[in-house]
C-alpha atoms as a PDB file:
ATOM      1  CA  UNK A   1     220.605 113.639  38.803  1.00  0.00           C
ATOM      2  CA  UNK A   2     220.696 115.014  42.530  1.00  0.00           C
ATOM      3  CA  UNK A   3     218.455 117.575  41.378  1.00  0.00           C
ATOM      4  CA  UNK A   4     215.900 115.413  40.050  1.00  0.00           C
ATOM      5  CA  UNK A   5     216.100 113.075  43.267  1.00  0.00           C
ATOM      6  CA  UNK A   6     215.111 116.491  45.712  1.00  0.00           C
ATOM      7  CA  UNK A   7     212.256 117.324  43.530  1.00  0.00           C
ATOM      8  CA  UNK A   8     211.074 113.679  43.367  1.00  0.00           C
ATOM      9  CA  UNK A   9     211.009 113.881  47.317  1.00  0.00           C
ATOM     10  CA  UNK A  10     209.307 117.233  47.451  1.00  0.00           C
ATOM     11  CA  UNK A  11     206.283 116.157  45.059  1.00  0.00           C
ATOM     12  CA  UNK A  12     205.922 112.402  47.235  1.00  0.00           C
ATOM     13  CA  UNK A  13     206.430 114.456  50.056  1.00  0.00           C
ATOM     14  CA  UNK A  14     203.075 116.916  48.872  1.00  0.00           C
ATOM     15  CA  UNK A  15     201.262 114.707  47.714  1.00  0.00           C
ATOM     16  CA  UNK A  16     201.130 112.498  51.172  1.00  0.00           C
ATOM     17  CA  UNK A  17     200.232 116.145  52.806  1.00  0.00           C
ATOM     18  CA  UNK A  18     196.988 116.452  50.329  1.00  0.00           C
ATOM     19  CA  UNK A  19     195.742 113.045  50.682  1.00  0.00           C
ATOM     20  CA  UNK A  20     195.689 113.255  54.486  1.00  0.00           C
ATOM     21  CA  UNK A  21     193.759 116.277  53.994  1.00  0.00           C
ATOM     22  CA  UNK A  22     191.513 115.040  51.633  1.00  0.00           C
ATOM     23  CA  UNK A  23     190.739 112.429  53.714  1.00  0.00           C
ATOM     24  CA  UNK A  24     190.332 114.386  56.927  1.00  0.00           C
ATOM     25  CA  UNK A  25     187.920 116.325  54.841  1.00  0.00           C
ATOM     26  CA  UNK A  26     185.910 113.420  53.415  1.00  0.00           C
ATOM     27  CA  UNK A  27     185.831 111.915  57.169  1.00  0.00           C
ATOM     28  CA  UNK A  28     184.164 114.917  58.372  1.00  0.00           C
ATOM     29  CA  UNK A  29     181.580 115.463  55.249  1.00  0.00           C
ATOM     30  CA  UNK A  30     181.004 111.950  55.555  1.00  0.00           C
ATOM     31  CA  UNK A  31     179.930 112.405  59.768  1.00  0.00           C
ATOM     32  CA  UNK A  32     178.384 115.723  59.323  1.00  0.00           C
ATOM     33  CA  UNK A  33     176.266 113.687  56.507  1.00  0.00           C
ATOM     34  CA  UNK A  34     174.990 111.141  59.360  1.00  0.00           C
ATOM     35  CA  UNK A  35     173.822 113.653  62.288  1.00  0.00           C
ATOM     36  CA  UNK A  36     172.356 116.606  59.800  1.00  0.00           C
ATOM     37  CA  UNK A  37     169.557 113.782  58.587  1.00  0.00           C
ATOM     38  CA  UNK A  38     168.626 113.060  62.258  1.00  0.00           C
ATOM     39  CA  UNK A  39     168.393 116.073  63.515  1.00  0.00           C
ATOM     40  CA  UNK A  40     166.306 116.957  60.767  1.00  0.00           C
ATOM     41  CA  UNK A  41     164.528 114.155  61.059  1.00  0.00           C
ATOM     42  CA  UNK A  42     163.321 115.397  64.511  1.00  0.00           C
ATOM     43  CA  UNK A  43     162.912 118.662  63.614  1.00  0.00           C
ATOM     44  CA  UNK A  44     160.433 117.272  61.069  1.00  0.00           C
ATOM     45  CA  UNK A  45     158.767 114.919  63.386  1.00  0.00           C
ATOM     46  CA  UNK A  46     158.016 118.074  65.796  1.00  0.00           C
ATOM     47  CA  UNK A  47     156.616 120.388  62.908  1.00  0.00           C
ATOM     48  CA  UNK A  48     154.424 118.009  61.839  1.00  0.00           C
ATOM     49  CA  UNK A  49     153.351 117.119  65.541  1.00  0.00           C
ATOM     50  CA  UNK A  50     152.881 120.920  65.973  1.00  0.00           C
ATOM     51  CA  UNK A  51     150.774 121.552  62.959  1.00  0.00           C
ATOM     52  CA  UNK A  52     148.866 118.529  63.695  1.00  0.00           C
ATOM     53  CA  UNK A  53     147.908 120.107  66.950  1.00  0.00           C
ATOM     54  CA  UNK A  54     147.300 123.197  65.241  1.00  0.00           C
ATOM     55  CA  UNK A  55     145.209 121.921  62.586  1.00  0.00           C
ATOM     56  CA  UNK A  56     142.767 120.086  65.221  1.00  0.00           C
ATOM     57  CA  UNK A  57     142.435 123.239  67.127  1.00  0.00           C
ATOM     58  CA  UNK A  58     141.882 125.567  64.241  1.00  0.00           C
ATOM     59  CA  UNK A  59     139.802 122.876  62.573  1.00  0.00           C
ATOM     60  CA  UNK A  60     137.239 122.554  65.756  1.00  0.00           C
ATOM     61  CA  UNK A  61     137.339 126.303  66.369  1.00  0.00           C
ATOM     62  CA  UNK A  62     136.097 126.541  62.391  1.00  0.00           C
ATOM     63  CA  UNK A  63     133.633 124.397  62.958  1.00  0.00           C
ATOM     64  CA  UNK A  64     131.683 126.021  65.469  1.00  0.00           C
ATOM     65  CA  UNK A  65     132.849 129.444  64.689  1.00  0.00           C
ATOM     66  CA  UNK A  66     135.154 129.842  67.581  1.00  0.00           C
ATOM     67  CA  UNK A  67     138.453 130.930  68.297  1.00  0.00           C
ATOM     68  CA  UNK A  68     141.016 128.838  69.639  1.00  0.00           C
ATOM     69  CA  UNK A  69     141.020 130.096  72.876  1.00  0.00           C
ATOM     70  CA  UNK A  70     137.110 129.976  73.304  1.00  0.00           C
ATOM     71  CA  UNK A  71     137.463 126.336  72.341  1.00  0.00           C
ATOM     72  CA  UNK A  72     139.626 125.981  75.185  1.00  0.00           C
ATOM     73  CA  UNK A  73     137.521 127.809  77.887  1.00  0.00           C
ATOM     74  CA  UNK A  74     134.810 125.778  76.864  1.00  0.00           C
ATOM     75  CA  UNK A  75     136.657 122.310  77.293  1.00  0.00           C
ATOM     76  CA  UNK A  76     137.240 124.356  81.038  1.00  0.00           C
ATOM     77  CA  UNK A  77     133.552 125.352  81.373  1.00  0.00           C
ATOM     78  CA  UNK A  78     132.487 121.396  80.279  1.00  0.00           C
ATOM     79  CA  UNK A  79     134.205 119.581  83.027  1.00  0.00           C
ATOM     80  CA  UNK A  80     133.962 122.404  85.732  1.00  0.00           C
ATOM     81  CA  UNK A  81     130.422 121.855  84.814  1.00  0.00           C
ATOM     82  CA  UNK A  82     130.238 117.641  84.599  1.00  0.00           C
ATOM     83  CA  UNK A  83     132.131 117.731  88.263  1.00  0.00           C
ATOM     84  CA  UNK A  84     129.707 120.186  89.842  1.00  0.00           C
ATOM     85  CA  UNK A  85     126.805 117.765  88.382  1.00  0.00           C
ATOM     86  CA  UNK A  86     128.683 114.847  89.768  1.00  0.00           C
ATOM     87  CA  UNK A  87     128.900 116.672  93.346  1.00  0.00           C
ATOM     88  CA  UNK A  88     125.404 117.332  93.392  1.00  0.00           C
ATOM     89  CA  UNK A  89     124.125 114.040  92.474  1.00  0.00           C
ATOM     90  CA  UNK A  90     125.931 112.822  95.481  1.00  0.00           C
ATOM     91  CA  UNK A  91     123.917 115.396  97.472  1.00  0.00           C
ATOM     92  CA  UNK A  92     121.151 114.737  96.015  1.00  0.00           C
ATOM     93  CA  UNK A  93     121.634 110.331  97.035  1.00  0.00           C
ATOM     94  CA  UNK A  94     122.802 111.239 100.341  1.00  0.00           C
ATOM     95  CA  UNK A  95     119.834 113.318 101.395  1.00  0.00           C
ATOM     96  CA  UNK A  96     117.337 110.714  99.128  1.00  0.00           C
ATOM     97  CA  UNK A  97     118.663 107.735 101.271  1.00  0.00           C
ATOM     98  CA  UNK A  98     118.335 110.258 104.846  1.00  0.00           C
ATOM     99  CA  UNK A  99     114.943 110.925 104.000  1.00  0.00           C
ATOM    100  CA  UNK A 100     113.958 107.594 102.791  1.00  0.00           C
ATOM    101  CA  UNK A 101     115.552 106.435 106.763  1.00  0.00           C
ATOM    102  CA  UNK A 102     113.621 109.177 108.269  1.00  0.00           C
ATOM    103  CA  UNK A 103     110.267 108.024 106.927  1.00  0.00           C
ATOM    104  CA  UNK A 104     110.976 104.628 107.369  1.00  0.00           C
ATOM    105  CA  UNK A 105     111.940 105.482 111.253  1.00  0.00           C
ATOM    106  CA  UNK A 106     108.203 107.620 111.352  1.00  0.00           C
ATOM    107  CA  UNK A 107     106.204 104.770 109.775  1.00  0.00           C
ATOM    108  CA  UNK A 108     107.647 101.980 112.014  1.00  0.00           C
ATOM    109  CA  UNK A 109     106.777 104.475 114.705  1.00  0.00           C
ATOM    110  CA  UNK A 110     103.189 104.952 113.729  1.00  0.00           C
ATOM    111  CA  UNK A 111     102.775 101.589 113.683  1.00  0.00           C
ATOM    112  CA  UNK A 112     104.003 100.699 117.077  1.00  0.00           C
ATOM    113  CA  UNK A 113     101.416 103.489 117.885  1.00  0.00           C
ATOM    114  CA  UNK A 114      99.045 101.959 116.076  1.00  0.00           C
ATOM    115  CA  UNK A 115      99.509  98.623 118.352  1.00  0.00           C
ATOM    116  CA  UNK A 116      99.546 100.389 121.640  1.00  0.00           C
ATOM    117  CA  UNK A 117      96.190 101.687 120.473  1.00  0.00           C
ATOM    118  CA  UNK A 118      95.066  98.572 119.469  1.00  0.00           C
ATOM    119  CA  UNK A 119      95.943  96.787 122.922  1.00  0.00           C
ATOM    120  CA  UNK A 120      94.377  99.393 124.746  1.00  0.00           C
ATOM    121  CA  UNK A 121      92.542  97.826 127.739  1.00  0.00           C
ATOM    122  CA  UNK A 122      88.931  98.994 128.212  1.00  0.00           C
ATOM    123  CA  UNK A 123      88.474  99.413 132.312  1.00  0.00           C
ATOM    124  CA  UNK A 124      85.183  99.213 133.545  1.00  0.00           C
ATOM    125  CA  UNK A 125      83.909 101.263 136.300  1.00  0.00           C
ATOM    126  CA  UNK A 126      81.122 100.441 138.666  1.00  0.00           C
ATOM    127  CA  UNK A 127      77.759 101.971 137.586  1.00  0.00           C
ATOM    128  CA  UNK A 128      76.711 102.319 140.947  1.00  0.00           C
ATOM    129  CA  UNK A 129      77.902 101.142 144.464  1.00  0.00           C
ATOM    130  CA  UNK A 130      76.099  98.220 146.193  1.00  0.00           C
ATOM    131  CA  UNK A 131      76.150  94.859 146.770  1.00  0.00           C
ATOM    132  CA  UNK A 132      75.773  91.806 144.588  1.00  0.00           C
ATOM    133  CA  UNK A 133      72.359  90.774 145.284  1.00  0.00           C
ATOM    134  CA  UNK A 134      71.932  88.160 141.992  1.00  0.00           C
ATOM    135  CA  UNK A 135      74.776  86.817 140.566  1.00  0.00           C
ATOM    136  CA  UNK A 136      75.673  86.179 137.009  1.00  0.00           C
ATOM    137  CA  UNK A 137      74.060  82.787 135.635  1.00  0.00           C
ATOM    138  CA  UNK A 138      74.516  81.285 132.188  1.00  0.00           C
ATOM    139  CA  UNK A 139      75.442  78.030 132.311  1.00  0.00           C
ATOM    140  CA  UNK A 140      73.940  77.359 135.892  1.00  0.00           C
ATOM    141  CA  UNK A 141      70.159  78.547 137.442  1.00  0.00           C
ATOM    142  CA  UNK A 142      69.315  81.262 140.133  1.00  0.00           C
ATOM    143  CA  UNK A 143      65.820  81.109 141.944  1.00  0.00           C
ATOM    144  CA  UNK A 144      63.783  83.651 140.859  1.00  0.00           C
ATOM    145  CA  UNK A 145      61.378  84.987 143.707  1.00  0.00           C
ATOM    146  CA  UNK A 146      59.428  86.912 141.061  1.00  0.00           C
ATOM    147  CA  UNK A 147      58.790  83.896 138.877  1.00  0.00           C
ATOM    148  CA  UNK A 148      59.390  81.908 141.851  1.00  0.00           C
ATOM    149  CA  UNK A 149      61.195  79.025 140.118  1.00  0.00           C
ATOM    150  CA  UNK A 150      64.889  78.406 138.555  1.00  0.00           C
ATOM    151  CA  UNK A 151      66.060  80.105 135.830  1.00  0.00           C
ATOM    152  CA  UNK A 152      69.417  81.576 134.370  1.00  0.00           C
ATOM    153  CA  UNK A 153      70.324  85.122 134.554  1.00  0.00           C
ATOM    154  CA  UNK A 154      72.901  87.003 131.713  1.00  0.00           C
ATOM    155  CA  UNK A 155      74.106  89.684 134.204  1.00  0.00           C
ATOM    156  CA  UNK A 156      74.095  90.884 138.058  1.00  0.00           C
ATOM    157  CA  UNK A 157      71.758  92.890 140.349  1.00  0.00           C
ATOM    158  CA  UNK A 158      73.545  95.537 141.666  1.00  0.00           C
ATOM    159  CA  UNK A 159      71.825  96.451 145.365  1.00  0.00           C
ATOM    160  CA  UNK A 160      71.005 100.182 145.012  1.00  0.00           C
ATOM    161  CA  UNK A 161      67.829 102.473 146.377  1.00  0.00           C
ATOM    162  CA  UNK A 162      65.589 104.100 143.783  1.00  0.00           C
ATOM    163  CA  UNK A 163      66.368 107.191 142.245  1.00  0.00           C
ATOM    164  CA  UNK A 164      70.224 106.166 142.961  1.00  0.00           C
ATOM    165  CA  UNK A 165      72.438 107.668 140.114  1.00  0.00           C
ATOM    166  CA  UNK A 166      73.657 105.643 137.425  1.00  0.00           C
ATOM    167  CA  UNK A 167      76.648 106.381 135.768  1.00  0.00           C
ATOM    168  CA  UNK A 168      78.368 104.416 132.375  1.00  0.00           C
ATOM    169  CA  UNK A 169      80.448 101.911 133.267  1.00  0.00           C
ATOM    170  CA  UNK A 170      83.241 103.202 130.219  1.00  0.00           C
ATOM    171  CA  UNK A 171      82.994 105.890 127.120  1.00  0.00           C
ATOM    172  CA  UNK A 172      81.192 104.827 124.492  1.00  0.00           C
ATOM    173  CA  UNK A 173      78.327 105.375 122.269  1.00  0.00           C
ATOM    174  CA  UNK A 174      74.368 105.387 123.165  1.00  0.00           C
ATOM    175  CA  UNK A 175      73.150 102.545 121.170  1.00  0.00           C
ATOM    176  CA  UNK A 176      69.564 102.571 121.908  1.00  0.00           C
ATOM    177  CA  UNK A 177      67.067 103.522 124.807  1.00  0.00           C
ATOM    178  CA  UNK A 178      63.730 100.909 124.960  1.00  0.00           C
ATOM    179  CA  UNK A 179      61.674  99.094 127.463  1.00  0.00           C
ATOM    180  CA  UNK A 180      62.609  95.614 127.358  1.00  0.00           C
ATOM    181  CA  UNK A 181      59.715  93.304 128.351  1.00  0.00           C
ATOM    182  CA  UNK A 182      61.373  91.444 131.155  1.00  0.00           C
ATOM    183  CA  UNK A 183      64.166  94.184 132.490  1.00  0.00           C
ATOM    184  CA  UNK A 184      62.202  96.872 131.762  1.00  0.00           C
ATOM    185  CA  UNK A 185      63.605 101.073 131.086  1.00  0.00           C
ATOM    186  CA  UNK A 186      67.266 100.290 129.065  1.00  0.00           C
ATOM    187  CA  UNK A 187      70.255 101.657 128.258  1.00  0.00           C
ATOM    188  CA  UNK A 188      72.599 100.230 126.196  1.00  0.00           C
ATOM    189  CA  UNK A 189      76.383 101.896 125.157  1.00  0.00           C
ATOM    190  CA  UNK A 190      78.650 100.227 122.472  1.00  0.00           C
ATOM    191  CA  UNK A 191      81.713 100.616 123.240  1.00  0.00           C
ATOM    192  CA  UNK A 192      85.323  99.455 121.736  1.00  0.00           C
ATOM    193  CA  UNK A 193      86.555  95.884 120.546  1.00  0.00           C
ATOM    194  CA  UNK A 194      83.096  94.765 120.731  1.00  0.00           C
ATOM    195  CA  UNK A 195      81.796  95.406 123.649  1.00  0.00           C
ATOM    196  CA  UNK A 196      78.573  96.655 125.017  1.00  0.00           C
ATOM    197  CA  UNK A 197      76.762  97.475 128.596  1.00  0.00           C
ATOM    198  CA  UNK A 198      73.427  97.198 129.270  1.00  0.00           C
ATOM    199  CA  UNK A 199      71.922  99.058 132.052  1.00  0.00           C
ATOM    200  CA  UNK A 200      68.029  98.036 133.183  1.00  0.00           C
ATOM    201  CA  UNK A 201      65.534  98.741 135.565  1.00  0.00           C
ATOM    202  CA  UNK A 202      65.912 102.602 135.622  1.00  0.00           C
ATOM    203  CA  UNK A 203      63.233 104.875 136.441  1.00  0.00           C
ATOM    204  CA  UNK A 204      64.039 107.176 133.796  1.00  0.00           C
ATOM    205  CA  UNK A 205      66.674 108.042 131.118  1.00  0.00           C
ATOM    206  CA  UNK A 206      66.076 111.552 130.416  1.00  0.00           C
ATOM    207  CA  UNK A 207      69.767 112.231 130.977  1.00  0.00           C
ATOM    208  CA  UNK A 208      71.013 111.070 127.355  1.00  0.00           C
ATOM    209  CA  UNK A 209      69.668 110.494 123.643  1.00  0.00           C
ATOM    210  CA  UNK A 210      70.532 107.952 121.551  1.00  0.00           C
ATOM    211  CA  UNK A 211      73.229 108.556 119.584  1.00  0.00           C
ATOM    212  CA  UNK A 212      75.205 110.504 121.871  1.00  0.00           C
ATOM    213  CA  UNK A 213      78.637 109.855 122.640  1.00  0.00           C
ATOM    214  CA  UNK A 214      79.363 109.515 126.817  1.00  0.00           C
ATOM    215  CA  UNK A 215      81.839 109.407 128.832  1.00  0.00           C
ATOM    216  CA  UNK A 216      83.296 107.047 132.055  1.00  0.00           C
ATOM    217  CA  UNK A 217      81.097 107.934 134.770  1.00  0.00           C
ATOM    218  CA  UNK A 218      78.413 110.352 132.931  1.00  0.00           C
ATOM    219  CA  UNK A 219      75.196 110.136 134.510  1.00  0.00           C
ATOM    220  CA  UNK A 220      72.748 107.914 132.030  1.00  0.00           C
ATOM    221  CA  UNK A 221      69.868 107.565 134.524  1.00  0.00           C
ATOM    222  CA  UNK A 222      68.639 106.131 137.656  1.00  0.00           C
ATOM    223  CA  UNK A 223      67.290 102.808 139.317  1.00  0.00           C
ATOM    224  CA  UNK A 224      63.543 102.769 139.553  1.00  0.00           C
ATOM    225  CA  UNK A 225      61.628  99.040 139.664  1.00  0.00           C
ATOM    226  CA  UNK A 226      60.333  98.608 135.992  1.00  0.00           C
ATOM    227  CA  UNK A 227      61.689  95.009 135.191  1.00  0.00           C
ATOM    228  CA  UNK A 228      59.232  92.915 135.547  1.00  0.00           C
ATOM    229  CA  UNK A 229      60.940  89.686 135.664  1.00  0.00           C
ATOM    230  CA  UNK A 230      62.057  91.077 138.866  1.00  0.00           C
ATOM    231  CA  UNK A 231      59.740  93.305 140.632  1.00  0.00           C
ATOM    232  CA  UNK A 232      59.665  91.014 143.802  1.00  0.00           C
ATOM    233  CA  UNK A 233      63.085  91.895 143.968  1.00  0.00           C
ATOM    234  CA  UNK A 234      65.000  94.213 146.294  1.00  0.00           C
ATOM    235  CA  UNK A 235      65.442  97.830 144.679  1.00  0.00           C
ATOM    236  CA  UNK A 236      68.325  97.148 142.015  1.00  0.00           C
ATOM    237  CA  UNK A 237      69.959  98.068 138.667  1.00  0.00           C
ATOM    238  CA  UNK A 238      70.303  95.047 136.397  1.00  0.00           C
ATOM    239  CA  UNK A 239      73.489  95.380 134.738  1.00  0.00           C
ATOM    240  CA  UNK A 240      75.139  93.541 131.392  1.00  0.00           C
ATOM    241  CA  UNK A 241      78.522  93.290 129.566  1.00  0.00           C
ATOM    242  CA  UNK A 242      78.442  92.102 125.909  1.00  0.00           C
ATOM    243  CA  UNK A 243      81.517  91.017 124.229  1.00  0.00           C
ATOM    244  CA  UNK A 244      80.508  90.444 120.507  1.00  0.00           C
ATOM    245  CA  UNK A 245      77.270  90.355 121.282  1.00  0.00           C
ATOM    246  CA  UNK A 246      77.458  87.460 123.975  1.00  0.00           C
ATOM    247  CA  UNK A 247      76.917  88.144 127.617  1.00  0.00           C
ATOM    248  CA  UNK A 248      79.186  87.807 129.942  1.00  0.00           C
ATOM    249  CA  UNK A 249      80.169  87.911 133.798  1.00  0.00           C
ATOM    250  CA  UNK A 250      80.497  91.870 134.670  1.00  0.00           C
ATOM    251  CA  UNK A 251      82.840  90.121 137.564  1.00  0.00           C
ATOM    252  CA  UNK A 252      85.752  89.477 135.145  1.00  0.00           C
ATOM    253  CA  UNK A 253      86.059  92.708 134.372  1.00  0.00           C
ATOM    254  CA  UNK A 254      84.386  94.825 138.000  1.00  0.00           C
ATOM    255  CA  UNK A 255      85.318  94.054 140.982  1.00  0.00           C
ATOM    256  CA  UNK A 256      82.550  94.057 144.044  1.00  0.00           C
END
């Protein structure tokens, strides 16, 4: 009966041993079950990612006949390329907009030129020295000693002996050379702005042609005593200004 008791003891006592080992073991199956899926799981996740990557690389390489690498230096080439276009459309605005400034700088300048040009004042010189004998008379009368009554007169009598030098009064053009039937041998210059001056009573005009272009103070001809709306006159040049064609007083703009 003892002896049955001791081996009663020694199987209970075995059999607790093997279940705690058993279960140990199924614990550790059971965790080693848990991680292996994950890690797999993220091994798997990085294969496909990888072959993924792989694929589109040796799928656009196929396409155009490439290798991988050449696919890649092109990608390099393309946007070296795009930011070397970008940089010199930049340029190409800045220097656009400098040169636009420059010119607009050059035409503002030519036209403040232009304007000073415009307001140029004509100064008129004497056409010869003397006094004022006759003065100017438009809207009032003179006596006339030739005529020997009242009557206007559109300019001034310059005192001045015959065969005195005349000279033009400011550059211009030779408009025409005639004998006028009351002032007699004439000169007339255009000049600018409208104006004109009309030289009369010379004794001869042999010094210029019509059409020629003179200059302040050229010689045009000299006094003589062909007018003969004022032959009873003292030896003088008869001498006009025109501004569009309309006389006026040579005094405004000579002073004698």
């Amino acid at each position: 009966m003892r002896e049955y008791r001791k081996v009663s003891k020694g199987v209970i006592f075995a059999i607790v041993i093997a279940v705690i080992v058993i279960g140990v073991s199924l614990i550790s199956l059971f965790s080693l079950g848990k991680e292996e899926p994950e890690s797999g799981g993220k091994q798997l996740a990085g294969s496909v990612n990888y072959l993924e990557e792989s694929n589109s690389i040796e799928e656009a390489s196929t396409s155009s006949d490439k290798t991988v690498n050449e696919v890649k230096e092109n990608k390099i080439a393309l946007n070296t390329e795009n930011f070397v276009n970008s940089q010199n459309t930049t340029t190409n605005q800045k220097q656009t907009n400098t040169t636009s400034k420059k010119t607009n700088t050059t035409t503002s300048a030519s036209k403040q030129a232009t304007k000073k040009e415009e307001k140029k004042e004509i100064k008129f010189e004497k056409p010869v020295e003397g006094e004022i004998i006759k003065e100017f008379a438009k809207d009032n009368l003179v006596f006339s000693n030739t005529l020997n009554e009242w009557t206007t007169h559109v300019g001034i009598d310059i005192k001045a002996a015959k065969t005195t030098v005349v000279k033009a009064s400011y550059e211009g053009t030779v408009e025409s050379i005639k004998n006028d039937p009351r002032y007699g041998l004439t000169v007339i210059i255009e000049h600018d702005d409208g104006y004109k001056t009309v030289y009369s009573n010379l004794l001869t005009s042999e010094f210029v042609v019509e059409g020629e272009r003179v200059t302040t103070g050229q010689t045009i001809g000299t006094v003589g005593n062909t007018a003969t709306f004022e032959v009873a006159d003292e030896s003088h040049l008869h001498f006009e200004i025109l501004k569009d064609n309309v006389q006026v007083d040579p005094t405004i703009y000579i002073k004698y």
